[in-house]
Protein backbone atom coordinates (compact mmCIF):
# COMPACT_ATOMS: atom_id res chain seq x y z
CA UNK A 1 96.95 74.18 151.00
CA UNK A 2 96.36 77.52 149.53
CA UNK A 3 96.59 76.49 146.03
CA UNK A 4 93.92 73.53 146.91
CA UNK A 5 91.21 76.13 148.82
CA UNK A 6 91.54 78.66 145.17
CA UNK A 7 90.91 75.72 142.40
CA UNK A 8 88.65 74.36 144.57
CA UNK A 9 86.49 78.12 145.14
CA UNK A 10 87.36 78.37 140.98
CA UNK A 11 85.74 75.19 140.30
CA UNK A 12 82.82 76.28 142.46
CA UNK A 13 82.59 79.40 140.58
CA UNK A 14 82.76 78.07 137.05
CA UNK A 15 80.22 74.76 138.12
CA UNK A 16 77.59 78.12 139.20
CA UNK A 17 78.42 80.22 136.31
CA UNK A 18 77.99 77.32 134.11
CA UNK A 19 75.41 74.89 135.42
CA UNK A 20 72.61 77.40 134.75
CA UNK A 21 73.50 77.44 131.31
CA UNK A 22 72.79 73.45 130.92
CA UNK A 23 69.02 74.50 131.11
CA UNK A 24 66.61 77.27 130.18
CA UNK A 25 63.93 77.99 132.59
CA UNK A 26 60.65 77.76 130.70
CA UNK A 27 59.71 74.26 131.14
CA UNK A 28 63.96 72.92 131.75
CA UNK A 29 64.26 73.64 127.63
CA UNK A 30 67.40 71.72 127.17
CA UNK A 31 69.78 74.13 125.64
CA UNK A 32 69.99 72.34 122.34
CA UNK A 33 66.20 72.80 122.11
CA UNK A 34 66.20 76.47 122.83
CA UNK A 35 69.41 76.65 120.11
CA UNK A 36 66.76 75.08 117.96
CA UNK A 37 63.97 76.91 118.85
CA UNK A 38 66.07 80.51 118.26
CA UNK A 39 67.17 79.68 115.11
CA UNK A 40 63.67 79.02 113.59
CA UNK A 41 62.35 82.25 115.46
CA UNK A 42 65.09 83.92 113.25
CA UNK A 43 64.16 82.25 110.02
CA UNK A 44 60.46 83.31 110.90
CA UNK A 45 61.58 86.78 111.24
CA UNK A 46 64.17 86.87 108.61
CA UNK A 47 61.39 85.85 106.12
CA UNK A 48 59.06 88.31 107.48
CA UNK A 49 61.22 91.37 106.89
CA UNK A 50 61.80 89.66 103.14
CA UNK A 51 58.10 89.91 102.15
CA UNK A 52 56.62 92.99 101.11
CA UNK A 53 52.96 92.46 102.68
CA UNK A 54 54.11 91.07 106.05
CA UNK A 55 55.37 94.09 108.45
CA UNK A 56 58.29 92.29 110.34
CA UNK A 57 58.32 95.18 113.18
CA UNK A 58 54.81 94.78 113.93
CA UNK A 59 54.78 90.89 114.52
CA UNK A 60 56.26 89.14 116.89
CA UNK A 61 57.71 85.35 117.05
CA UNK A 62 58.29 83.30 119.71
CA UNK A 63 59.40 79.56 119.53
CA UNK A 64 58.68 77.13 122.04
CA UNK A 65 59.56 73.03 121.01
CA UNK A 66 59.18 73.76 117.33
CA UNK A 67 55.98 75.49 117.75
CA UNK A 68 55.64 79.31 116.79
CA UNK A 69 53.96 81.64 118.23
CA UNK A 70 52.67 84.81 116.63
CA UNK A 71 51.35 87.88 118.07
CA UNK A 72 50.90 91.70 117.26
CA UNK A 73 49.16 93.68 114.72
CA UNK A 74 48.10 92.98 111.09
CA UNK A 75 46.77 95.62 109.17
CA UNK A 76 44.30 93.02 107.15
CA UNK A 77 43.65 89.59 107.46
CA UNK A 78 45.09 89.11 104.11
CA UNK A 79 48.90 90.07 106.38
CA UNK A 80 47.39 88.10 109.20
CA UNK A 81 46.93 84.80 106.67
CA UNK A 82 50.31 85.70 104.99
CA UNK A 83 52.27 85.35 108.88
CA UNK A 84 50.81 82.58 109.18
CA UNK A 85 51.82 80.88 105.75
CA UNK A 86 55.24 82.26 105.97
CA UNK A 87 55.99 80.64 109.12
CA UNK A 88 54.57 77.32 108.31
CA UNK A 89 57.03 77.45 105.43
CA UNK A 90 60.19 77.63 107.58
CA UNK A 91 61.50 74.17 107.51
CA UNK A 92 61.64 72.68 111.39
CA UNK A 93 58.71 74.34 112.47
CA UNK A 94 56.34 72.05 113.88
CA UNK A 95 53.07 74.14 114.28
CA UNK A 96 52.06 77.53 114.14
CA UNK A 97 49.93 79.63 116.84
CA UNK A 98 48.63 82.56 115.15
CA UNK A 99 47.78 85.31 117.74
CA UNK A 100 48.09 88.07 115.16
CA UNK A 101 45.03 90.52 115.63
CA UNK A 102 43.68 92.84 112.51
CA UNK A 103 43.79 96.53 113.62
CA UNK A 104 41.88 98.20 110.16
């Protein structure tokens, strides 16, 4: 009886542990989706902090369905344009938000 009431409380543990990890809370992302949607916001950033004109610490990217969004502070629009290009070039990305604003 003992060993039946402690697998049962483990399963019960492991099924709460685990169940929130089936979904991600903005708008029940599936979690392959938000896999997805991670590894472009990496690519984003990864080809950011490759280019010379874009400054990779002052932009930020968030991914949301295959759509990126970009915010922060671009020292020209000439950066601003260059985000924005950048991004669109990442294979899998499936539109690009540009919220960068020009601070000089």
């Amino acid at each position: 009886m003992k060993t039946s009431l402690a697998t049962t409380l483990l399963a019960a543990a492991l099924a709460v542990a685990v169940l929130p990890a089936c979904t991600v809370a903005r708008d029940q992302q599936t979690v392959g989706s938000y896999i997805d949607d991670t590894t472009l916001t990496t690519r984003v950033k990864a080809r950011f902090a490759e280019d010379p004109q874009v400054s990779a610490m002052a932009i930020s990217v968030e991914t949301m369905k295959g759509v990126v969004q970009l915010s922060g502070f671009a020292k020209s629009a000439e950066e601003r344009a260059a985000a924005e290009r950048i991004a669109k070039g990442v294979p899998g990305v499936a539109a690009v938000r540009n919220d960068i604003m020009v601070s000089g």
